[in-house]
PDB file of N, CA and C in Angstrom:
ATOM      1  N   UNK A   1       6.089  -8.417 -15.180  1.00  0.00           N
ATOM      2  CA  UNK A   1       5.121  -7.559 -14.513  1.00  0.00           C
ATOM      3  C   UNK A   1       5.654  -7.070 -13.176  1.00  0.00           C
ATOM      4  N   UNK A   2       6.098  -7.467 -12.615  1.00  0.00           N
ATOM      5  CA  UNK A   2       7.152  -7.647 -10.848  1.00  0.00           C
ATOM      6  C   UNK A   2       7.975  -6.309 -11.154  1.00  0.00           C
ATOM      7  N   UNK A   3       8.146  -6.296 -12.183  1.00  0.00           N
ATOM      8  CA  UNK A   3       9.682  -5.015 -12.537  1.00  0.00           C
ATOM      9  C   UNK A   3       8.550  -4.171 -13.015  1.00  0.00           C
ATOM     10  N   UNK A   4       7.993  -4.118 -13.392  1.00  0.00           N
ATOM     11  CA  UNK A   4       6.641  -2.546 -14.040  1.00  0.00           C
ATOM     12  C   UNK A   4       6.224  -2.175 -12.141  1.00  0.00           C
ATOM     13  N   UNK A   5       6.011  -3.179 -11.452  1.00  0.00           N
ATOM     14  CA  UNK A   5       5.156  -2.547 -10.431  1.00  0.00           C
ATOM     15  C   UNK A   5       6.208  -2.316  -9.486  1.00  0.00           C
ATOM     16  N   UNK A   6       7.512  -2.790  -9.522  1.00  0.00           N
ATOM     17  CA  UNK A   6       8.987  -2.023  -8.731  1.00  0.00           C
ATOM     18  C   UNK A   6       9.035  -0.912  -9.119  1.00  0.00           C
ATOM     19  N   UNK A   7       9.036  -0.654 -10.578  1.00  0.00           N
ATOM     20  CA  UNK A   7       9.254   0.781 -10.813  1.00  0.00           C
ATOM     21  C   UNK A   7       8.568   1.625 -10.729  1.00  0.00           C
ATOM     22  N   UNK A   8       7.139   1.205 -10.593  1.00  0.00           N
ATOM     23  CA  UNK A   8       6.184   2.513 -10.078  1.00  0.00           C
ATOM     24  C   UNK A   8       6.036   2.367  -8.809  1.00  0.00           C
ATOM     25  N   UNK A   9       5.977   1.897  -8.112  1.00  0.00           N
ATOM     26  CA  UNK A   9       6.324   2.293  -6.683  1.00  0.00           C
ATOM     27  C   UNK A   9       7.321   2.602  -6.243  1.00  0.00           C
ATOM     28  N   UNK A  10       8.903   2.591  -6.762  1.00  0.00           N
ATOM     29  CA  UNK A  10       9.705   3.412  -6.474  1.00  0.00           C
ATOM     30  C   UNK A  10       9.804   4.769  -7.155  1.00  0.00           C
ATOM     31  N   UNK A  11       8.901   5.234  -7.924  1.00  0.00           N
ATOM     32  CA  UNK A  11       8.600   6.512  -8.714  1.00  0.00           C
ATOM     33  C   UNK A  11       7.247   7.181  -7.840  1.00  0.00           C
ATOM     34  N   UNK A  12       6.661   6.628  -7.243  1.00  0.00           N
ATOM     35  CA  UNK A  12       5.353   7.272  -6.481  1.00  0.00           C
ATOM     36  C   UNK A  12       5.719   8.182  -5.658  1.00  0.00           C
ATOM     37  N   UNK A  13       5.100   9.133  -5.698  1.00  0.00           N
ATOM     38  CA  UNK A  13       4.899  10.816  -5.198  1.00  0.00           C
ATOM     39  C   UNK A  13       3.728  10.613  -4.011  1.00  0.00           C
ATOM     40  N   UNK A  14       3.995  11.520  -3.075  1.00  0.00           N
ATOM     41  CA  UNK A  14       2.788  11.489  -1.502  1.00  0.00           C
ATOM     42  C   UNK A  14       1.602  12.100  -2.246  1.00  0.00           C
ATOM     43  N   UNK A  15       1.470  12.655  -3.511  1.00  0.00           N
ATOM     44  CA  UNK A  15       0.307  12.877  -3.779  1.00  0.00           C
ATOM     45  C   UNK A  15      -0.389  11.725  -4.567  1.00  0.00           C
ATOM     46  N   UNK A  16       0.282  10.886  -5.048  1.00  0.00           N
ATOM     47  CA  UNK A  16       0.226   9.751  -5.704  1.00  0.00           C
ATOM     48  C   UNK A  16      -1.128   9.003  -4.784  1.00  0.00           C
ATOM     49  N   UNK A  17      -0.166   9.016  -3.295  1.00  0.00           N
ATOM     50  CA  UNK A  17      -0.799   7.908  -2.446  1.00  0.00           C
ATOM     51  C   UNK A  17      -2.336   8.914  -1.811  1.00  0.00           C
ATOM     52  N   UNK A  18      -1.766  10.055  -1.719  1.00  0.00           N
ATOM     53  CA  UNK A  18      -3.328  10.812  -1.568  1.00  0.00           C
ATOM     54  C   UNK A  18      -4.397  10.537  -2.367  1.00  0.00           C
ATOM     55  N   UNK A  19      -3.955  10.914  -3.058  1.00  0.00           N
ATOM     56  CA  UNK A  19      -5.385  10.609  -4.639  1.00  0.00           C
ATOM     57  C   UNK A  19      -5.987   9.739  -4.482  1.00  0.00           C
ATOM     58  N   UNK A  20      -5.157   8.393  -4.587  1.00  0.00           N
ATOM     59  CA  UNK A  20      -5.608   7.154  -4.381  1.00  0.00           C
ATOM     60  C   UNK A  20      -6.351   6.640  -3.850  1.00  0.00           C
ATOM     61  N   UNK A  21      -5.619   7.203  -2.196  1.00  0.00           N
ATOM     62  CA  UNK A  21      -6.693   6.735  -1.168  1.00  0.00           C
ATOM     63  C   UNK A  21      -8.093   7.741  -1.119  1.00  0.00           C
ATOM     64  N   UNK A  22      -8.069   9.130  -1.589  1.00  0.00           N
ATOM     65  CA  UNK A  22      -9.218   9.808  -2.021  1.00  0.00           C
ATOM     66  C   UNK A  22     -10.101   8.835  -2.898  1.00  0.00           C
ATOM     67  N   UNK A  23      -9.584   8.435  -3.640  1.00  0.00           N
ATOM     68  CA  UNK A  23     -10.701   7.471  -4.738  1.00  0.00           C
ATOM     69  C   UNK A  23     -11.021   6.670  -4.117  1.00  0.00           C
ATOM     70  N   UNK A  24     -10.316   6.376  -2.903  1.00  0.00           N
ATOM     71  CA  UNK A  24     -10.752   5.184  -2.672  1.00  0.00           C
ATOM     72  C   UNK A  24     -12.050   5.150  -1.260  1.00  0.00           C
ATOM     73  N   UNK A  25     -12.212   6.351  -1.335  1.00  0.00           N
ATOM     74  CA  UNK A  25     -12.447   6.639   0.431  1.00  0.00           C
ATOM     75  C   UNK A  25     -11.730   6.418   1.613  1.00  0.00           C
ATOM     76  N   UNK A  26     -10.475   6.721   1.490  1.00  0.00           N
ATOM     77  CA  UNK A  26      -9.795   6.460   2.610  1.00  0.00           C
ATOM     78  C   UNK A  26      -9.003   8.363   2.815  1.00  0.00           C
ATOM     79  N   UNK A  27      -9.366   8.481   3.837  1.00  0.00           N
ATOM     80  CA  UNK A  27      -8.018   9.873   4.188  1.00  0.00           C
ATOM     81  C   UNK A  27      -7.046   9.989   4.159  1.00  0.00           C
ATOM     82  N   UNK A  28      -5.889  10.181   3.410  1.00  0.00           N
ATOM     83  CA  UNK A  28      -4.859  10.347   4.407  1.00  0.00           C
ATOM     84  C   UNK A  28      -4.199  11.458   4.164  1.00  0.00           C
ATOM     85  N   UNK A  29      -3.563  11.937   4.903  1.00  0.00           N
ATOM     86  CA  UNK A  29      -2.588  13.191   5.161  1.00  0.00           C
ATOM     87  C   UNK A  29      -1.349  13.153   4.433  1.00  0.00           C
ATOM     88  N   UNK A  30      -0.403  13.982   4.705  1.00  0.00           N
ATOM     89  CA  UNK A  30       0.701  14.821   3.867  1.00  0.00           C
ATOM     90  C   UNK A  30       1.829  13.587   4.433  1.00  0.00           C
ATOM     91  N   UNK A  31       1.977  13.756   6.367  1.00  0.00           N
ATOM     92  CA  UNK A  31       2.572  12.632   6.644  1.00  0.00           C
ATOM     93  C   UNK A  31       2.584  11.074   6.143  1.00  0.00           C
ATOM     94  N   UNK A  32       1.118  11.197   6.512  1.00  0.00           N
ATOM     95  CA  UNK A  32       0.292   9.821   6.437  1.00  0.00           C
ATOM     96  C   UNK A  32       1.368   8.536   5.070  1.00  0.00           C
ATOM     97  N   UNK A  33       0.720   9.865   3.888  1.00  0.00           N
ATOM     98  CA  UNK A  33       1.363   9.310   2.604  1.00  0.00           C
ATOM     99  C   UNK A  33       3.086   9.238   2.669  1.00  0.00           C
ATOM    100  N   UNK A  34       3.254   9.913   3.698  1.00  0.00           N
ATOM    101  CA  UNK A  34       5.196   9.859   3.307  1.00  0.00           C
ATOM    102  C   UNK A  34       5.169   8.212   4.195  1.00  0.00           C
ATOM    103  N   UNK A  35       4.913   8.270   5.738  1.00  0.00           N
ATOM    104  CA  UNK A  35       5.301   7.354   5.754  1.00  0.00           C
ATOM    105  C   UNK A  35       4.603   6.043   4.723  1.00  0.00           C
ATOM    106  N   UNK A  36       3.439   6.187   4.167  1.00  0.00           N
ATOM    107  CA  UNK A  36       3.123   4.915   3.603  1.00  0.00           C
ATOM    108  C   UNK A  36       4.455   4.864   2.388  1.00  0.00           C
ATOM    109  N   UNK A  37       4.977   5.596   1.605  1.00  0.00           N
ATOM    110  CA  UNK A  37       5.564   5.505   0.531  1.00  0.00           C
ATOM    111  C   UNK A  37       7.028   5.028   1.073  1.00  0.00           C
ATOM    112  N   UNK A  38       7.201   5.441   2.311  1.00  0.00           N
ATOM    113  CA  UNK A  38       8.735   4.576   3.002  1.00  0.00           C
ATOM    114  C   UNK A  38       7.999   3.444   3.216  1.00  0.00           C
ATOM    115  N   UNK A  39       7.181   2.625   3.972  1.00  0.00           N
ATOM    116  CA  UNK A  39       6.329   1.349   4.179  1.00  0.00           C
ATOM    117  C   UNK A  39       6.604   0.927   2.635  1.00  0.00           C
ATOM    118  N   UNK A  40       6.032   0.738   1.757  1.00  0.00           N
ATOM    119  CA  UNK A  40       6.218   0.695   0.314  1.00  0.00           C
ATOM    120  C   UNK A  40       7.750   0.264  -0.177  1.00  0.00           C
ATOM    121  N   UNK A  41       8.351   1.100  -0.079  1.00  0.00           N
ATOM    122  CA  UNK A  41       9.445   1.076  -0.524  1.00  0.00           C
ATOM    123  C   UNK A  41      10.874  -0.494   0.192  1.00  0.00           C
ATOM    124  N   UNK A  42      10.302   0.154   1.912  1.00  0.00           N
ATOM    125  CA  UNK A  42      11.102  -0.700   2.986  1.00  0.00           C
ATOM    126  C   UNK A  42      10.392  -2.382   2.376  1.00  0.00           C
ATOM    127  N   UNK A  43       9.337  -2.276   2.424  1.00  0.00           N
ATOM    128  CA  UNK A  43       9.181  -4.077   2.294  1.00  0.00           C
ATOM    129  C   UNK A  43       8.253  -4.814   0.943  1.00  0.00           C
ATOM    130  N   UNK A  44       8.954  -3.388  -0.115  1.00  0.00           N
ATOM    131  CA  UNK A  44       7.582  -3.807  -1.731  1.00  0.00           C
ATOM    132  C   UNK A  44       8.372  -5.787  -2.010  1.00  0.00           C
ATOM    133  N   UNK A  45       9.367  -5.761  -1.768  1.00  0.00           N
ATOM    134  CA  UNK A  45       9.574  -7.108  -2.291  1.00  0.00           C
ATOM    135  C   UNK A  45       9.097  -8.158  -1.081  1.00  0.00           C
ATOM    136  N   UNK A  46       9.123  -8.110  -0.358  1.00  0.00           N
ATOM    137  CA  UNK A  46       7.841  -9.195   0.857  1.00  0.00           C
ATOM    138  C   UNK A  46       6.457  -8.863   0.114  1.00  0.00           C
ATOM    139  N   UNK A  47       6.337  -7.893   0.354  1.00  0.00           N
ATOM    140  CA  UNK A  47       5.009  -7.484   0.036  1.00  0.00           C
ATOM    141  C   UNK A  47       4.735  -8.686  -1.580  1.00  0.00           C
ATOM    142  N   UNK A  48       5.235  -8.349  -2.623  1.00  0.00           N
ATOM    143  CA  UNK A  48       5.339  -9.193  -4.370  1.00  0.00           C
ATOM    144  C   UNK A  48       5.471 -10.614  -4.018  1.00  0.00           C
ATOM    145  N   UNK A  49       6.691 -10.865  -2.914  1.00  0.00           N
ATOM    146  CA  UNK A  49       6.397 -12.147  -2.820  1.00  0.00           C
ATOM    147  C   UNK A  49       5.473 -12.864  -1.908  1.00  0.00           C
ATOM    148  N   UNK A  50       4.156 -11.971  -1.037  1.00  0.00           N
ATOM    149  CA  UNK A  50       3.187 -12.699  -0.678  1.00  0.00           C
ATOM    150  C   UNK A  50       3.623 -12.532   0.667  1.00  0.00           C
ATOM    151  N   UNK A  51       4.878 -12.380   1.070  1.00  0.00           N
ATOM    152  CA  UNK A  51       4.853 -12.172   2.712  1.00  0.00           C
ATOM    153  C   UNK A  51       4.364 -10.780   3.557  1.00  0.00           C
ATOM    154  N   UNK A  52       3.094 -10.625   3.200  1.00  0.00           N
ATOM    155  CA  UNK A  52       2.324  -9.500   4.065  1.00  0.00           C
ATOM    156  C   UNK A  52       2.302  -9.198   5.324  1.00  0.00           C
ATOM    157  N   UNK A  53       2.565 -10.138   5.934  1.00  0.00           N
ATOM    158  CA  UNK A  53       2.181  -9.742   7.903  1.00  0.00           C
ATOM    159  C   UNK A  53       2.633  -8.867   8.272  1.00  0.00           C
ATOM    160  N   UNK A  54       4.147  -8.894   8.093  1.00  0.00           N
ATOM    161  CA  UNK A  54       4.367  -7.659   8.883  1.00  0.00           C
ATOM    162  C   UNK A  54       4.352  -6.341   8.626  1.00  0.00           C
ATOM    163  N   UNK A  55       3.694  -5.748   7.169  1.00  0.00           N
ATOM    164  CA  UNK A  55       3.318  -4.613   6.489  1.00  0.00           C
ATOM    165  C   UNK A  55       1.744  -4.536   7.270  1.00  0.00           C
ATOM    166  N   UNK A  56       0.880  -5.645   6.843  1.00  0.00           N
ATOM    167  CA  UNK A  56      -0.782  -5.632   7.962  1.00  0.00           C
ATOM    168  C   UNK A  56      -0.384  -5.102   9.044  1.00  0.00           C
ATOM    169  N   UNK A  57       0.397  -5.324   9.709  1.00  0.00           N
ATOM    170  CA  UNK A  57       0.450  -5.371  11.686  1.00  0.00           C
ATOM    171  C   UNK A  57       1.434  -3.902  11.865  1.00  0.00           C
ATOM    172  N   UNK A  58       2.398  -3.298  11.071  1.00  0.00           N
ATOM    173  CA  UNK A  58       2.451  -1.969  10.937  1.00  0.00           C
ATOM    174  C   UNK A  58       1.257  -0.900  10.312  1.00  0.00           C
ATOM    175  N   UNK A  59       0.795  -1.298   9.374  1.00  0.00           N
ATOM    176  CA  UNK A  59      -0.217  -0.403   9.167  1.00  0.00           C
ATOM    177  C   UNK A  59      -1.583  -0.279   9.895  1.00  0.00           C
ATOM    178  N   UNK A  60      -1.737  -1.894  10.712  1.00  0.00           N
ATOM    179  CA  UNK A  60      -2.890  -1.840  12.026  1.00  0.00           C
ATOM    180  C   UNK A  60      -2.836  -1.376  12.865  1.00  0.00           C
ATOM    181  N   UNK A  61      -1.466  -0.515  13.509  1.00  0.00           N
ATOM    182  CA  UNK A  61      -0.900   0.290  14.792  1.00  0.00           C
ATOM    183  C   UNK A  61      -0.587   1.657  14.037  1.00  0.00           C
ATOM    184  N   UNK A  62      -0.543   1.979  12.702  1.00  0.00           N
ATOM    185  CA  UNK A  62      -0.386   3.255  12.746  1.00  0.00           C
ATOM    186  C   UNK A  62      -2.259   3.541  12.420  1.00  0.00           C
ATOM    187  N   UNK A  63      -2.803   3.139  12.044  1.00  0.00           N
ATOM    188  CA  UNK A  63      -4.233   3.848  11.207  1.00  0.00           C
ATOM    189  C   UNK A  63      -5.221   3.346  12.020  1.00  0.00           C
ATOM    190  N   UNK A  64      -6.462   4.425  12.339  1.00  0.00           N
ATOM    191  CA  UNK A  64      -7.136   3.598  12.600  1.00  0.00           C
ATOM    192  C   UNK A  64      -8.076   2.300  12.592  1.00  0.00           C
ATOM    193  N   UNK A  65      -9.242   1.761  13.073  1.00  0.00           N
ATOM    194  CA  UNK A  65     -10.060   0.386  12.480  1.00  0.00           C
ATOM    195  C   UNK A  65     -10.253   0.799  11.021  1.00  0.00           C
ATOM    196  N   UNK A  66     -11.688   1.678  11.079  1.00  0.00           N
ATOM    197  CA  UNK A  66     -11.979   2.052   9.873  1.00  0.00           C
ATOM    198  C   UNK A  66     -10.666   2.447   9.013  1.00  0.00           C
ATOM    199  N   UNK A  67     -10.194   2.878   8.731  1.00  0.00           N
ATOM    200  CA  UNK A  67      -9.195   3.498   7.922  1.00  0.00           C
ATOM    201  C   UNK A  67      -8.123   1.984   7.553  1.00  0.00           C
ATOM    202  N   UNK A  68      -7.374   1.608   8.772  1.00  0.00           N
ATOM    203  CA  UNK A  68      -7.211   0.260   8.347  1.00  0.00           C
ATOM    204  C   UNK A  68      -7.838  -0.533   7.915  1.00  0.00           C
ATOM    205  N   UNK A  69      -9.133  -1.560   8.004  1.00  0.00           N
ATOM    206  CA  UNK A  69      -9.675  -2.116   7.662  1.00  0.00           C
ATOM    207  C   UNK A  69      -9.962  -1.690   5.529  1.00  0.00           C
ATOM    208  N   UNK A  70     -10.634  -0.599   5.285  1.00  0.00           N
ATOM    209  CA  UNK A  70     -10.467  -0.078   4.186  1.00  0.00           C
ATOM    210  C   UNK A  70      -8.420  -0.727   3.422  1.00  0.00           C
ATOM    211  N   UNK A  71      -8.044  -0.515   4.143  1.00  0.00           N
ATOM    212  CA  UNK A  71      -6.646  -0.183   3.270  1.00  0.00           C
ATOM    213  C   UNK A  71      -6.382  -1.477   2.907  1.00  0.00           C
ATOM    214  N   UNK A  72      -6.514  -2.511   4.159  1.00  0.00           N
ATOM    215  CA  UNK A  72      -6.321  -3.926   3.959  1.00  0.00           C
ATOM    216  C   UNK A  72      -7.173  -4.722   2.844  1.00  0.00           C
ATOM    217  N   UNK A  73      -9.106  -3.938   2.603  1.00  0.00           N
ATOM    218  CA  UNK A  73      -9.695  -4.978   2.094  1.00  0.00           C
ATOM    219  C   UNK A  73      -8.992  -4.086   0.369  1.00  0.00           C
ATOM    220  N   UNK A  74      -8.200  -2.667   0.348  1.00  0.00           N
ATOM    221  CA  UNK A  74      -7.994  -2.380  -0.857  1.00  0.00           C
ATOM    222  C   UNK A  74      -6.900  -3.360  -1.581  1.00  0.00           C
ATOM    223  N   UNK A  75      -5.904  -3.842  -0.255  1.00  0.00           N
ATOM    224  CA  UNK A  75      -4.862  -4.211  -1.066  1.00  0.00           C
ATOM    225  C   UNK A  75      -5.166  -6.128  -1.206  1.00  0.00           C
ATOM    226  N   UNK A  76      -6.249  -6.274  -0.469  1.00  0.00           N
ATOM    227  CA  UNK A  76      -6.535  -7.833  -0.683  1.00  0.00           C
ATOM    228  C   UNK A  76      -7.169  -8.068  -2.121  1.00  0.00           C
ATOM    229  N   UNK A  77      -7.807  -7.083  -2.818  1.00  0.00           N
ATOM    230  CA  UNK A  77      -8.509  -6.805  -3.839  1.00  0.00           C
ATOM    231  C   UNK A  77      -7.372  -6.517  -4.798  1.00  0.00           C
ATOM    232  N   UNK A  78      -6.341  -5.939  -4.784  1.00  0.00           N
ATOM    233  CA  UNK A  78      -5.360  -5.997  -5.637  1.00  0.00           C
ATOM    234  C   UNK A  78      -4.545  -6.826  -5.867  1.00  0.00           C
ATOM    235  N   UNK A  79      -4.135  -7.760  -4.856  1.00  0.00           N
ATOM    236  CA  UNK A  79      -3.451  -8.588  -4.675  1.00  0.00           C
ATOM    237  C   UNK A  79      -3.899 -10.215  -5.198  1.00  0.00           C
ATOM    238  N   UNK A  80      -5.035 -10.045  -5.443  1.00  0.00           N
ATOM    239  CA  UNK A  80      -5.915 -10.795  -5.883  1.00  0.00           C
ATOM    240  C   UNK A  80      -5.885 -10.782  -7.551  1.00  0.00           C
ATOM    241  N   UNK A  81      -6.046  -9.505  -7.652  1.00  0.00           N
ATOM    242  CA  UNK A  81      -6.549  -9.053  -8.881  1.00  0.00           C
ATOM    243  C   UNK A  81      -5.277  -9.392  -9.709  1.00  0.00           C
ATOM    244  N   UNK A  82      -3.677  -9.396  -9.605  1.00  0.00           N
ATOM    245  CA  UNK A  82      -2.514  -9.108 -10.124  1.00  0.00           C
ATOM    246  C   UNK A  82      -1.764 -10.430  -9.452  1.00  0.00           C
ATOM    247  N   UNK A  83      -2.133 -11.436  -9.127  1.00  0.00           N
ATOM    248  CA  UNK A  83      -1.199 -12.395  -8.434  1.00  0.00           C
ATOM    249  C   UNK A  83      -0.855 -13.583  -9.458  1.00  0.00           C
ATOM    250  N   UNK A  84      -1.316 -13.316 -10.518  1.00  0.00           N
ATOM    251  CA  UNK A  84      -1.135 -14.604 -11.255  1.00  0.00           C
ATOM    252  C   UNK A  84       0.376 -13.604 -12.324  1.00  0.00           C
ATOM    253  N   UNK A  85       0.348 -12.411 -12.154  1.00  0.00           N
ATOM    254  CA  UNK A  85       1.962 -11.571 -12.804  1.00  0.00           C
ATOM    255  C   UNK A  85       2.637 -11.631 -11.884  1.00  0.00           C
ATOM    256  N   UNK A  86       2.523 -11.836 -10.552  1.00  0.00           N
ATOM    257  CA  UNK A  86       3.674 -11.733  -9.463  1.00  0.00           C
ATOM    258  C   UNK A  86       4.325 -13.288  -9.615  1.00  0.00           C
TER     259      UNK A  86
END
């Protein structure tokens, strides 16, 4: 499962991450999504193996409360949801 979700996040498009966060109620912009998809890319294997902090504490200084807060409780909900394939 680790190698299905490497390869779609190294295949994800800035509209990818737009949509998403549209479904999700979150905004984000043209930039917004590039840098999230370098974020993504720079630390997806911390990220799989559970070491989050320092992806939280970059994305808490670029976004705002609301907007952060949303992004964090999206990916605690996923991370949750998919941790027994990681």
């Amino acid at each position: 499962m680790k190698f299905l979700i490497e390869s779609y996040v190294r295949n994800i498009e800035c509209q990818d991450i737009i949509n998403f966060g549209r479904e999700n109620e979150i905004v984000i912009n043209n930039d917004e999504a590039m840098f999230l998809k370098e974020l993504l890319n720079d630390y997806l294997s911390d990220v799989l193996e559970g070491n989050d902090y320092n992806v939280l504490q970059i994305l808490k200084e670029r976004f705002d409360g609301t907007r952060f807060d949303k992004m964090k409780n999206l990916y605690l909900v996923y991370k949750e949801k998919y941790k027994n394939y990681l």
